[in-house]
C-alpha atoms as a PDB file:
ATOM      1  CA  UNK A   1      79.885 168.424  44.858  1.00  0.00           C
ATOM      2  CA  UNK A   2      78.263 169.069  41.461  1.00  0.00           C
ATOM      3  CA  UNK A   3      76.015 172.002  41.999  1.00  0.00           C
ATOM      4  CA  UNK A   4      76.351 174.755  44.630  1.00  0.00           C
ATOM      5  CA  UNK A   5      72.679 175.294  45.245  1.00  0.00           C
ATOM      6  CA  UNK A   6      71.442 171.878  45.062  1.00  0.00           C
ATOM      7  CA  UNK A   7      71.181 169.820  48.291  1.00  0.00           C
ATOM      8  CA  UNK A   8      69.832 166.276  48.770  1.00  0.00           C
ATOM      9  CA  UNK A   9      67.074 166.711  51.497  1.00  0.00           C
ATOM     10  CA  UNK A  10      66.921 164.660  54.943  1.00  0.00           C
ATOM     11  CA  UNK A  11      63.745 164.952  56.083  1.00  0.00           C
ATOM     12  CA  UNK A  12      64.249 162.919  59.266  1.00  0.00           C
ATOM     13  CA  UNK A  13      61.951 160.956  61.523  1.00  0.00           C
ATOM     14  CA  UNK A  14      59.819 163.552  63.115  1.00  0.00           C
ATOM     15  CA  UNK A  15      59.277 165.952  60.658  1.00  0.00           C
ATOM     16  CA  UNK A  16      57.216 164.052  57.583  1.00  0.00           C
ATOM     17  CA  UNK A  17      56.058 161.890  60.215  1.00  0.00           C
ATOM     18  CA  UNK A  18      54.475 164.812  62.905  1.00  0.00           C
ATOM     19  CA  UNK A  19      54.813 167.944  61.465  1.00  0.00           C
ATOM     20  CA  UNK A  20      54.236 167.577  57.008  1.00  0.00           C
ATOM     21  CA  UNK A  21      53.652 171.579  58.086  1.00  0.00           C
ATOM     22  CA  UNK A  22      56.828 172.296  58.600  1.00  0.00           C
ATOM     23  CA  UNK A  23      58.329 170.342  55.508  1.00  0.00           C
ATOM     24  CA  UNK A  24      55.862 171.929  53.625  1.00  0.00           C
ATOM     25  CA  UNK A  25      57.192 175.674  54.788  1.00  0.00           C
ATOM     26  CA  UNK A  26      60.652 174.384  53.791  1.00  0.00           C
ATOM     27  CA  UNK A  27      59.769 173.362  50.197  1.00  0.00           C
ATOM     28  CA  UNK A  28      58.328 176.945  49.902  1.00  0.00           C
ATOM     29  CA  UNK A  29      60.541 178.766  50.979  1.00  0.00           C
ATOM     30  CA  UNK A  30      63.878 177.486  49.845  1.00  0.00           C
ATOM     31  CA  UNK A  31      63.366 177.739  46.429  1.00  0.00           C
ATOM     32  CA  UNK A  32      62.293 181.235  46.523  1.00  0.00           C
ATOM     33  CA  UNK A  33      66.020 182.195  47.838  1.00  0.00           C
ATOM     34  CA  UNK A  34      67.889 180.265  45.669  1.00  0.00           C
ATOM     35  CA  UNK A  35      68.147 176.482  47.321  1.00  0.00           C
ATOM     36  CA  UNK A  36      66.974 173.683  45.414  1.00  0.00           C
ATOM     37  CA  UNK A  37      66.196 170.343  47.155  1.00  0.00           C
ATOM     38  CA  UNK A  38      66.295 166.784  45.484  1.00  0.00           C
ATOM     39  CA  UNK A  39      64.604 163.453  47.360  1.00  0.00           C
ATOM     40  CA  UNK A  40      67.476 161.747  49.494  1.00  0.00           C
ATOM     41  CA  UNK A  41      65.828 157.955  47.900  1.00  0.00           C
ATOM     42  CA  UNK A  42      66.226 155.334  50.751  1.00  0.00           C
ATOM     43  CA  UNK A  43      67.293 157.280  53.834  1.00  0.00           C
ATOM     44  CA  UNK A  44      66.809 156.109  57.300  1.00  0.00           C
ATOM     45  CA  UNK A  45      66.636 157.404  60.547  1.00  0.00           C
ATOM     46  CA  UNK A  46      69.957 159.237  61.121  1.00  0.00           C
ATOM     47  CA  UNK A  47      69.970 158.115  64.079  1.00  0.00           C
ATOM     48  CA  UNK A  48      69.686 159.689  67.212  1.00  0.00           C
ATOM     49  CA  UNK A  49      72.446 161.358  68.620  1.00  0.00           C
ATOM     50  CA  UNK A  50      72.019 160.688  71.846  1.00  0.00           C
ATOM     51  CA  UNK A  51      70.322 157.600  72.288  1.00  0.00           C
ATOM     52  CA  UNK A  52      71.429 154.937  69.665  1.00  0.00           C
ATOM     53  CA  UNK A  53      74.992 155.971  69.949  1.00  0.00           C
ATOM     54  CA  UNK A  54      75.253 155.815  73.496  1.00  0.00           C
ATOM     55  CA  UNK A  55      74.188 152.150  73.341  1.00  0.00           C
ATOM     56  CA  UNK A  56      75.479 150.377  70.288  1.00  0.00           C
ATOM     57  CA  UNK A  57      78.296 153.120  68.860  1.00  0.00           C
ATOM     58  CA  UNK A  58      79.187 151.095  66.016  1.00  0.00           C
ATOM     59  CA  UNK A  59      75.757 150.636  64.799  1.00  0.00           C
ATOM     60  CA  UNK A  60      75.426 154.592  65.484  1.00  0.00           C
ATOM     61  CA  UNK A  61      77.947 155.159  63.211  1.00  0.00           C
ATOM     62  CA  UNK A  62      77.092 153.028  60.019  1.00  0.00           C
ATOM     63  CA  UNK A  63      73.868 153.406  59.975  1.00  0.00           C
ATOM     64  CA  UNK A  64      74.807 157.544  59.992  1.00  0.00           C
ATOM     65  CA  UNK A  65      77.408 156.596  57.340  1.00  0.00           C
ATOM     66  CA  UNK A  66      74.978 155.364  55.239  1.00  0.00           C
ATOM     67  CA  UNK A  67      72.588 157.950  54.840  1.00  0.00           C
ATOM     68  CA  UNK A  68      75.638 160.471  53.677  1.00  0.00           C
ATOM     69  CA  UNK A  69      77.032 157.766  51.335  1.00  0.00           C
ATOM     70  CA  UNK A  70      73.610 157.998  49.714  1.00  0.00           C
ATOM     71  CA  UNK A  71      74.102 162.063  49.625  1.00  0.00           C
ATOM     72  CA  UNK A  72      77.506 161.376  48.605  1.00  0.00           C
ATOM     73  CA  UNK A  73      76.343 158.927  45.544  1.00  0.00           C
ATOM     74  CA  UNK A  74      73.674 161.434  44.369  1.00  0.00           C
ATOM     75  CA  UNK A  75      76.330 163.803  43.355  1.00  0.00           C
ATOM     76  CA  UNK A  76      74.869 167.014  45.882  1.00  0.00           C
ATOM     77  CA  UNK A  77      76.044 167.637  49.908  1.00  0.00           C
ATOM     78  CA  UNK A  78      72.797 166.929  52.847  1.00  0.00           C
ATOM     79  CA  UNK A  79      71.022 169.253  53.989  1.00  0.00           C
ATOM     80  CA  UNK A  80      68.264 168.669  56.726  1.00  0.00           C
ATOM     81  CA  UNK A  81      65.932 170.705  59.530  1.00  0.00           C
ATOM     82  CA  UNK A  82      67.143 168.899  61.976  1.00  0.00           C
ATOM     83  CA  UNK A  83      69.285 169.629  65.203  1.00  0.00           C
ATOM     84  CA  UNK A  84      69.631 166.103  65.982  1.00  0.00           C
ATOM     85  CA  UNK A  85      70.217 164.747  62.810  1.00  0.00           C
ATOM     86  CA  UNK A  86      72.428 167.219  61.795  1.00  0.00           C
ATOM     87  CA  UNK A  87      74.680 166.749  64.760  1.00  0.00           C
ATOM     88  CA  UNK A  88      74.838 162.956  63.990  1.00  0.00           C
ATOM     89  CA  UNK A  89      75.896 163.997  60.488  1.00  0.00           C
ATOM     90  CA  UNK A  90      78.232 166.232  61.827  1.00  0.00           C
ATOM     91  CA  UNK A  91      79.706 163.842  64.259  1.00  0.00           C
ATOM     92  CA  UNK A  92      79.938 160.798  62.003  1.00  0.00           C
ATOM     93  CA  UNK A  93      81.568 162.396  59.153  1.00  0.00           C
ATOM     94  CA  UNK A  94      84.329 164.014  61.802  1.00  0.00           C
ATOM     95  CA  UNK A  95      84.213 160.273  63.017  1.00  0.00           C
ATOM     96  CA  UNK A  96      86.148 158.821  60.077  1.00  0.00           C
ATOM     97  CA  UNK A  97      87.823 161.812  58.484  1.00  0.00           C
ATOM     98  CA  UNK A  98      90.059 161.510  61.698  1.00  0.00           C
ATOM     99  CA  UNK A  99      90.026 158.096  61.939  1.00  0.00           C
ATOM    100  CA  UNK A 100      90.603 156.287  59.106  1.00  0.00           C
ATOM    101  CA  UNK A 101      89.976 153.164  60.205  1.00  0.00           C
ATOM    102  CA  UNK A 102      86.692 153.879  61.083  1.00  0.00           C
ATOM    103  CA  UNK A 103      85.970 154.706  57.649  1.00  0.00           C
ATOM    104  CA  UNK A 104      87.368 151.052  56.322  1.00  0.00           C
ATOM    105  CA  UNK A 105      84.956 149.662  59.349  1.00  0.00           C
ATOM    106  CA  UNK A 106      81.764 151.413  57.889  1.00  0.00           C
ATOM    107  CA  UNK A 107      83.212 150.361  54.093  1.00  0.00           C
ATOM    108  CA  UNK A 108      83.422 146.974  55.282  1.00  0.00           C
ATOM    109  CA  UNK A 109      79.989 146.427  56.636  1.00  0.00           C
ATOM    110  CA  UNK A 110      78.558 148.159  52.976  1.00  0.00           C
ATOM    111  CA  UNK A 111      80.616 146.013  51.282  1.00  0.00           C
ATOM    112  CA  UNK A 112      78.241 143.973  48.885  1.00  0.00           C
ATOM    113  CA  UNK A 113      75.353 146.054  49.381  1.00  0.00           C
ATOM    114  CA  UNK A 114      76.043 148.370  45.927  1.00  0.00           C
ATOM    115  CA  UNK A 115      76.964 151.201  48.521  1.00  0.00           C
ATOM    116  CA  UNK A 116      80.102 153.399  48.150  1.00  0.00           C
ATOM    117  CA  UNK A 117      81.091 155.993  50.757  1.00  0.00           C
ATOM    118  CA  UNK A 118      84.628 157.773  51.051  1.00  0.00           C
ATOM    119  CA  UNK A 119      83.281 160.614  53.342  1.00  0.00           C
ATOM    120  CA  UNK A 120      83.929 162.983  51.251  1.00  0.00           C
ATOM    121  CA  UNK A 121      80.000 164.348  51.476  1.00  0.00           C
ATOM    122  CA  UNK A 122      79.204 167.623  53.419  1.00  0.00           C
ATOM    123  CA  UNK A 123      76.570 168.288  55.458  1.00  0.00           C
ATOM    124  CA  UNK A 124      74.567 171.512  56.196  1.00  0.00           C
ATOM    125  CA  UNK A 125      71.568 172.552  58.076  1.00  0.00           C
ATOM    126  CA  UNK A 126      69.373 174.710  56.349  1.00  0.00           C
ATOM    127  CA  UNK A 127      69.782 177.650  58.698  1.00  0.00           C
ATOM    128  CA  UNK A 128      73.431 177.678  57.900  1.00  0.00           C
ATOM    129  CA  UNK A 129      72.480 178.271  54.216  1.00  0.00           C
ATOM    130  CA  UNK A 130      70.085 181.009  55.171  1.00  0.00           C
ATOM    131  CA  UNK A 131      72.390 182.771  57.215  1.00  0.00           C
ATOM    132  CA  UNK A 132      74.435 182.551  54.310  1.00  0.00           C
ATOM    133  CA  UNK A 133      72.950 183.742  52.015  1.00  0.00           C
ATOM    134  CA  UNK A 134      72.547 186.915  55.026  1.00  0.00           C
ATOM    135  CA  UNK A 135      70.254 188.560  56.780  1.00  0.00           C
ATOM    136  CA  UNK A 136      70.427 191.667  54.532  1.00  0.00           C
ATOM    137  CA  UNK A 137      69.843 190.099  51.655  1.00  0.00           C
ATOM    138  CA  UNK A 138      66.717 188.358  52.854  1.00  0.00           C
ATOM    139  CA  UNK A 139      65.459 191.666  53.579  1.00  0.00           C
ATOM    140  CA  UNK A 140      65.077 192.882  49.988  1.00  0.00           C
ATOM    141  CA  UNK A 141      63.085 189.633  50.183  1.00  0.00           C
ATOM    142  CA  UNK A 142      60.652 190.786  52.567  1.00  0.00           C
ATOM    143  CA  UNK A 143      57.646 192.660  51.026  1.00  0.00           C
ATOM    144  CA  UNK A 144      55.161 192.247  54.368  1.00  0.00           C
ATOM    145  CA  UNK A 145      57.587 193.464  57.278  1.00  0.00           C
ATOM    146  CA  UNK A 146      56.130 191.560  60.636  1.00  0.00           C
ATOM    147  CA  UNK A 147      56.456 194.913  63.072  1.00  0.00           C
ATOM    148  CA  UNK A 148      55.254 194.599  66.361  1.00  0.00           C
ATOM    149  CA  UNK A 149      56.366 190.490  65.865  1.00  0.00           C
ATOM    150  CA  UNK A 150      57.617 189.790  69.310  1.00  0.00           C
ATOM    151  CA  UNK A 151      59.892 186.045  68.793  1.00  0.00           C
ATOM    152  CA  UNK A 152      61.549 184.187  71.150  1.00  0.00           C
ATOM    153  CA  UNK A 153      63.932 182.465  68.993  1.00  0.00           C
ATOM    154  CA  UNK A 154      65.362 178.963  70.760  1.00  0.00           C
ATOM    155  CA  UNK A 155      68.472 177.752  68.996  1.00  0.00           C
ATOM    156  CA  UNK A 156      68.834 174.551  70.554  1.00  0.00           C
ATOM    157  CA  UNK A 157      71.484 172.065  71.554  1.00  0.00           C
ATOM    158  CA  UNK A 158      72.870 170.185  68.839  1.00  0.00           C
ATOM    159  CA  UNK A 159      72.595 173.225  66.172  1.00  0.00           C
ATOM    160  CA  UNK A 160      75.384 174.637  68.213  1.00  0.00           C
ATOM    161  CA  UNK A 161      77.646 171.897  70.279  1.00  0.00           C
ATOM    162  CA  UNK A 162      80.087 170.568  69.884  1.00  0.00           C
ATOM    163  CA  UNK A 163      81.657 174.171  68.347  1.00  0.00           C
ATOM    164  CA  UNK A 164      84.967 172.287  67.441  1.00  0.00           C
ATOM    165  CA  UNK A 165      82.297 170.253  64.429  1.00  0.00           C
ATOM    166  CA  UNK A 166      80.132 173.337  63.540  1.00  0.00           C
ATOM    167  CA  UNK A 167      80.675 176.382  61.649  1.00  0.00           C
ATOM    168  CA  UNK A 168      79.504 179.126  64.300  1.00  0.00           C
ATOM    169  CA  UNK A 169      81.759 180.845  66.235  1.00  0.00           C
ATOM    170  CA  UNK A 170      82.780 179.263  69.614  1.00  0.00           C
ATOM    171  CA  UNK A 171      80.768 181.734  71.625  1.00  0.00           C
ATOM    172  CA  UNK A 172      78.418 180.790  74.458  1.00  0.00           C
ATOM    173  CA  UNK A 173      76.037 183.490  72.967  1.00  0.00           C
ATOM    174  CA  UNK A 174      74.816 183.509  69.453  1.00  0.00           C
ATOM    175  CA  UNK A 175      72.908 185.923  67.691  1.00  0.00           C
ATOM    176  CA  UNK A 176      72.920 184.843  64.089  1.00  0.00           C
ATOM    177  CA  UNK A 177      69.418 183.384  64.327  1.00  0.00           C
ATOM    178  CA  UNK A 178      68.356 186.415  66.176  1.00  0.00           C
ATOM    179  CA  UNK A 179      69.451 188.411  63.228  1.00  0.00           C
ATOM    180  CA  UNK A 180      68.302 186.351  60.902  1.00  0.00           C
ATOM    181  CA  UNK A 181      64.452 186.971  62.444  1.00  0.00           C
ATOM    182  CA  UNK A 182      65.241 190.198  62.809  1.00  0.00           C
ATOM    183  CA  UNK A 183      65.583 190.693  58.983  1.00  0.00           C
ATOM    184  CA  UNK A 184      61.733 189.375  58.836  1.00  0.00           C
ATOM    185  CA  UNK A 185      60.971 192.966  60.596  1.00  0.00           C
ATOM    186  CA  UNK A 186      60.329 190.671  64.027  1.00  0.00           C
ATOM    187  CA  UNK A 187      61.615 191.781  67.433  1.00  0.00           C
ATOM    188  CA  UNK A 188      63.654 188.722  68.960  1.00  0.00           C
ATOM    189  CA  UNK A 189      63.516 189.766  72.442  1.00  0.00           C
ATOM    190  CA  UNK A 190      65.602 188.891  75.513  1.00  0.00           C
ATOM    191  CA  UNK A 191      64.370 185.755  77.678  1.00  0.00           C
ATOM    192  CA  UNK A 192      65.946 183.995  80.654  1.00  0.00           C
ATOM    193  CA  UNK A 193      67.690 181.050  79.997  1.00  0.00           C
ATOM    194  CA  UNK A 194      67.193 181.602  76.577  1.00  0.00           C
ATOM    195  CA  UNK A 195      70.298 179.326  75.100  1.00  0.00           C
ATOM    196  CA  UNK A 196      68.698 176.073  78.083  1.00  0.00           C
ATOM    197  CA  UNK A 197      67.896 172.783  76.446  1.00  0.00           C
ATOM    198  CA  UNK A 198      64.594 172.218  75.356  1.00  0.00           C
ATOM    199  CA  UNK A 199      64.118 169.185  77.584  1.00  0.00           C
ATOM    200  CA  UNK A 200      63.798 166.925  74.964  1.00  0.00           C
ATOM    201  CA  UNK A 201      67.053 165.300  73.916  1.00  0.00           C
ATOM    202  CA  UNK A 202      69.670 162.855  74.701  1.00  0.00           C
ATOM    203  CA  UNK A 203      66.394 159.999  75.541  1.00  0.00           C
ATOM    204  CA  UNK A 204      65.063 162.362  78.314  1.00  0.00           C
ATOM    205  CA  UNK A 205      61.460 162.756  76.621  1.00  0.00           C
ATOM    206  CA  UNK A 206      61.514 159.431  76.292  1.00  0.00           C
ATOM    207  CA  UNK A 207      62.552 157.972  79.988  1.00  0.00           C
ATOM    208  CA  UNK A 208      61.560 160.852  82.273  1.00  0.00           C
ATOM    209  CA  UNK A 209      58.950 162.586  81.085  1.00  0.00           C
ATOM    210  CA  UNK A 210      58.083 165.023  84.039  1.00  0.00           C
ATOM    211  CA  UNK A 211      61.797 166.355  83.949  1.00  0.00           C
ATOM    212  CA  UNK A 212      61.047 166.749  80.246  1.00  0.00           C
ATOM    213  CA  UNK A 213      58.098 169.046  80.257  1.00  0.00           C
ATOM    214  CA  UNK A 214      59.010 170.826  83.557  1.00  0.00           C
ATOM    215  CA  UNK A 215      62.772 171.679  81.369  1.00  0.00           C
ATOM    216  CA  UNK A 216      60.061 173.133  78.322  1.00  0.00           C
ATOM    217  CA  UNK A 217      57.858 174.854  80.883  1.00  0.00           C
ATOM    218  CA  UNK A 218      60.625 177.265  82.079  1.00  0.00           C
ATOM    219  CA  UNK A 219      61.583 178.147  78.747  1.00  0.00           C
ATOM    220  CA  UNK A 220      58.068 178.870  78.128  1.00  0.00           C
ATOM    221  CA  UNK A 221      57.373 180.551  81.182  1.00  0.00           C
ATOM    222  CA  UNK A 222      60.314 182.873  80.410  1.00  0.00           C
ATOM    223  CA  UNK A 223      58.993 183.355  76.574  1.00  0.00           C
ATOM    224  CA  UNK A 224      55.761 184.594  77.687  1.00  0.00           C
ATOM    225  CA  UNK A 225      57.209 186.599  80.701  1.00  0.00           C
ATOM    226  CA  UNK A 226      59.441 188.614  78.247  1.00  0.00           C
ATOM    227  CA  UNK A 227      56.504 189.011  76.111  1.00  0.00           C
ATOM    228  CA  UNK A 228      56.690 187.045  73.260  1.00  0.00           C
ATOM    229  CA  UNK A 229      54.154 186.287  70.924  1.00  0.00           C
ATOM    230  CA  UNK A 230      55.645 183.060  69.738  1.00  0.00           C
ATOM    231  CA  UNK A 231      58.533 180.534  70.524  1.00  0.00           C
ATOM    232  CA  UNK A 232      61.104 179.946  66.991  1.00  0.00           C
ATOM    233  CA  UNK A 233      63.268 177.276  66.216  1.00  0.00           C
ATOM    234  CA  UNK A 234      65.058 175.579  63.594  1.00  0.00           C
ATOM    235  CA  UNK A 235      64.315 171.381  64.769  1.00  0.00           C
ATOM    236  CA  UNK A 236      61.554 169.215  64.107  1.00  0.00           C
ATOM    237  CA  UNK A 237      62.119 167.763  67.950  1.00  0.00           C
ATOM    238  CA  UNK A 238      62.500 170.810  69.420  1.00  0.00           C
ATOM    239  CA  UNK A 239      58.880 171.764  68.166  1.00  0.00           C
ATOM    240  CA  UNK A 240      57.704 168.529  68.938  1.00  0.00           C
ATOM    241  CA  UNK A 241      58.865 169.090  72.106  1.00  0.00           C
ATOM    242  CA  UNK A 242      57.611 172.896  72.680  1.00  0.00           C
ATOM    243  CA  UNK A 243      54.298 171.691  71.505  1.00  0.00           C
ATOM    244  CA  UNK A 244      53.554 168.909  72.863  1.00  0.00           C
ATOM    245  CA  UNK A 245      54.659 169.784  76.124  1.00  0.00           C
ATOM    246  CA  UNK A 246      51.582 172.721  76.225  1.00  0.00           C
ATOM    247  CA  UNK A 247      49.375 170.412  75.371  1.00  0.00           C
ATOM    248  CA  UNK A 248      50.653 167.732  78.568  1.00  0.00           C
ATOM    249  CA  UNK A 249      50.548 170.818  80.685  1.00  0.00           C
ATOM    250  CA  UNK A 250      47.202 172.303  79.750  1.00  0.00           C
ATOM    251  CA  UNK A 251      45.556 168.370  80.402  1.00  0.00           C
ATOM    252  CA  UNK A 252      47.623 168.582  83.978  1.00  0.00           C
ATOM    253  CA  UNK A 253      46.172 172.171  85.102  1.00  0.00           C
ATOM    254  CA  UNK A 254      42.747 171.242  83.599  1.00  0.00           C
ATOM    255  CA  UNK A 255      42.694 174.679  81.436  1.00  0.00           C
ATOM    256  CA  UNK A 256      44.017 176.006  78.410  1.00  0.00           C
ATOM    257  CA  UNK A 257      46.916 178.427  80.282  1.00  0.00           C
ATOM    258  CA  UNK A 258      49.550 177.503  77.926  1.00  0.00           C
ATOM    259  CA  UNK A 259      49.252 178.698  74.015  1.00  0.00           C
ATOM    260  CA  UNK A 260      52.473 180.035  73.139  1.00  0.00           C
ATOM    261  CA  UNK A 261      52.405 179.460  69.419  1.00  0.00           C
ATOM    262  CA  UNK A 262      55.593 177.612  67.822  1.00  0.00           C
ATOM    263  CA  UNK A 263      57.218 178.315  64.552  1.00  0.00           C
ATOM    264  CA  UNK A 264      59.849 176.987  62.157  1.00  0.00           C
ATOM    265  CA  UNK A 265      62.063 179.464  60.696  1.00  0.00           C
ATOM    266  CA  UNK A 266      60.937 178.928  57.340  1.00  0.00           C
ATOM    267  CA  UNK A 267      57.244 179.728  58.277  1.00  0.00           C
ATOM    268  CA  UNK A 268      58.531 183.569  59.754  1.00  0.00           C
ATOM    269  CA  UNK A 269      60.176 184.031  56.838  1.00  0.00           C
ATOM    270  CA  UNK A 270      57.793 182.963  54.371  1.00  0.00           C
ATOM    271  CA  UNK A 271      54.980 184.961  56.086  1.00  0.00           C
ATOM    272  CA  UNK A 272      57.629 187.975  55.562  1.00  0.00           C
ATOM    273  CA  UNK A 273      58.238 187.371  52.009  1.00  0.00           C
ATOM    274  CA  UNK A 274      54.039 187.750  51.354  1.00  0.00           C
ATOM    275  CA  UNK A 275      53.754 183.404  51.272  1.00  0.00           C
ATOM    276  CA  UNK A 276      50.120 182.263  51.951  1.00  0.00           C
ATOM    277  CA  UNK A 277      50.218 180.859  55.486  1.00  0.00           C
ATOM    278  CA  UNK A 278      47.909 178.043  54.146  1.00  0.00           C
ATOM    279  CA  UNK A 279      51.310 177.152  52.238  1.00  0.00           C
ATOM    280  CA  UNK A 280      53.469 177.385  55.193  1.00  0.00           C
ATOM    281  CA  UNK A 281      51.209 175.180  57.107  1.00  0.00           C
ATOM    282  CA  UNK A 282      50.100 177.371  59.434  1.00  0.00           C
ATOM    283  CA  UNK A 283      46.723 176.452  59.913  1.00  0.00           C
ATOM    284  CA  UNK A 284      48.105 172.685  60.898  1.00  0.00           C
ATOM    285  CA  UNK A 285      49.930 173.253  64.368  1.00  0.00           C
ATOM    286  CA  UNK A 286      48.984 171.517  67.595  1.00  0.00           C
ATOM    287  CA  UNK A 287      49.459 175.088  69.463  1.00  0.00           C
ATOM    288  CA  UNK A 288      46.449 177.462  67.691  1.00  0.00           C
ATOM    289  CA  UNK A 289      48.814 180.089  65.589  1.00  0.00           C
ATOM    290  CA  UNK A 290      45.770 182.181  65.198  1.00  0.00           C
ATOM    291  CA  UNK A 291      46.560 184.879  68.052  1.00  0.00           C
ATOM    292  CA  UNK A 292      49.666 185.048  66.033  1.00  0.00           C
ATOM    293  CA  UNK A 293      48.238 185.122  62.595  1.00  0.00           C
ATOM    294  CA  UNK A 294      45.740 187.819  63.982  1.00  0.00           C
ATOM    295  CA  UNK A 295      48.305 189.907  64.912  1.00  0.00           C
ATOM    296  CA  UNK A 296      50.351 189.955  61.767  1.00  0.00           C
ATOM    297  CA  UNK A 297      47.724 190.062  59.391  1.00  0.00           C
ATOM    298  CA  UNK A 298      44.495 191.624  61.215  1.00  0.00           C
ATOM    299  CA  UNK A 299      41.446 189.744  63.159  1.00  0.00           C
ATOM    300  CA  UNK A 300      39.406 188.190  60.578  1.00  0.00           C
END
């Protein structure tokens, strides 16, 4: 592609739609380490990896084909913040690199509509580019080390599986993310079942939403247990998921028991690098980030 550090951004569905905080975190911070990001014009939902494909795959796969042909016209690779949408990315583009016919089937169904695709488009998630650009390096970046920052950092499903489609190492435990906090000055501490689904993929939020929030409770449960002072990750539905799910379980027990803060990656590292937290919209979360806040920067 043209330029190196120049990415055409996917926001997704979730994230300018129910969390403009965490967008706003990425804009911030991105820049400041050397990735610029230019408006994807015309993108759709990606869509869902594990509900639109498991119905109608064809439709899965062109409408996923499009959004990268519009990458792939702009001249600069995708980049998004999302799991899901960055493992339909993945998955499509694998899709009809090894199948060529595939390819001609997503051609034909453009064909007439001013849209030209050959695959040749790459796709990234933003926490690959961080990590990089490496965890020592961000930490001449850092000018207000977050000591004492206890994070329980939740990588999530489709950030890491299938391994044969992503560019981690086929391990069952990672620790780049971990390492990657760890350069903010943060602690990411040991948890049970820390590497367990969220609960919220694959059309499980959607259809059985007791199974859902009981999955995000136990990671929770074992966050707090292990004492962290907030729950990390680097998807828009994951968070959705993490924080909503407090909120469905406080209204169940009748009391606020659950308050775990969540944070975006972007928002630790911004608060490490001296950013505003106004500007990393953490004054905007549906979890209070105020215990949090008060701990890295002093009770008001």
């Amino acid at each position: 592609m043209t330029d190196a550090q120049t990415y055409s951004f996917f926001l997704g569905c979730v994230m300018p739609n129910r969390f403009p905080n965490i967008e706003a975190s990425i804009r911030r911070v991105l820049p400041e380490i050397g990735i610029n990001l230019r408006e994807l014009e015309g993108a759709s939902c990606c869509p869902a990896p594990g509900v639109v494909r498991s119905f109608d795959e064809p439709t899965w796969l062109a409408l996923a084909s499009r959004n990268l042909a519009l990458a792939e016209m702009s001249g600069y690779d995708l980049v998004t913040g999302c799991n899901g949408c960055y493992g339909t990315f993945k998955e499509a583009l694998t899709e009809v690199r090894e199948n060529p016919e595939r390819l001609k089937e997503v051609q034909g169904v453009f064909k007439g509509l001013g849209i030209r695709y050959k695959g040749t488009v790459e796709v990234r998630h933003l926490i690959e580019l961080i990590n990089e650009i490496g965890a020592d390096a961000l930490r001449k970046r850092v000018t207000k080390p977050l000591k004492g920052i206890k994070v329980a950092v939740h990588y999530g499903c489709h950030l890491l599986k299938p391994s044969a489609n992503r560019p981690w190492a086929q391990t069952q435990r990672h620790d780049f993310l971990d390492k990657l906090v760890e350069a903010t000055g943060a602690e990411s501490v040991k948890y049970k079942d820390k590497f367990l689904c969220c609960g919220a993929g694959g059309g499980v939020r959607s259809s059985q939403i007791a199974v859902s929030v009981d999955i995000a409770k136990e990671k929770i449960d074992n966050a707090v247990e292990a004492g962290a002072d907030c729950i990390l990750n680097v998807c828009s539905f994951c968070h959705l998921q993490f924080e909503v799910s407090q909120m469905q379980l406080n209204k169940e027990l009748g009391e606020q028991r659950y308050k775990l803060p969540v944070i975006y990656y972007t928002q630790l590292l911004g608060m490490a690098m001296g950013i505003d937290p106004v500007e990393l919209g953490l004054h905007k979360h549906v979890i209070n980030t105020q215990p949090l806040l008060d701990l890295i920067y002093g009770e008001s």
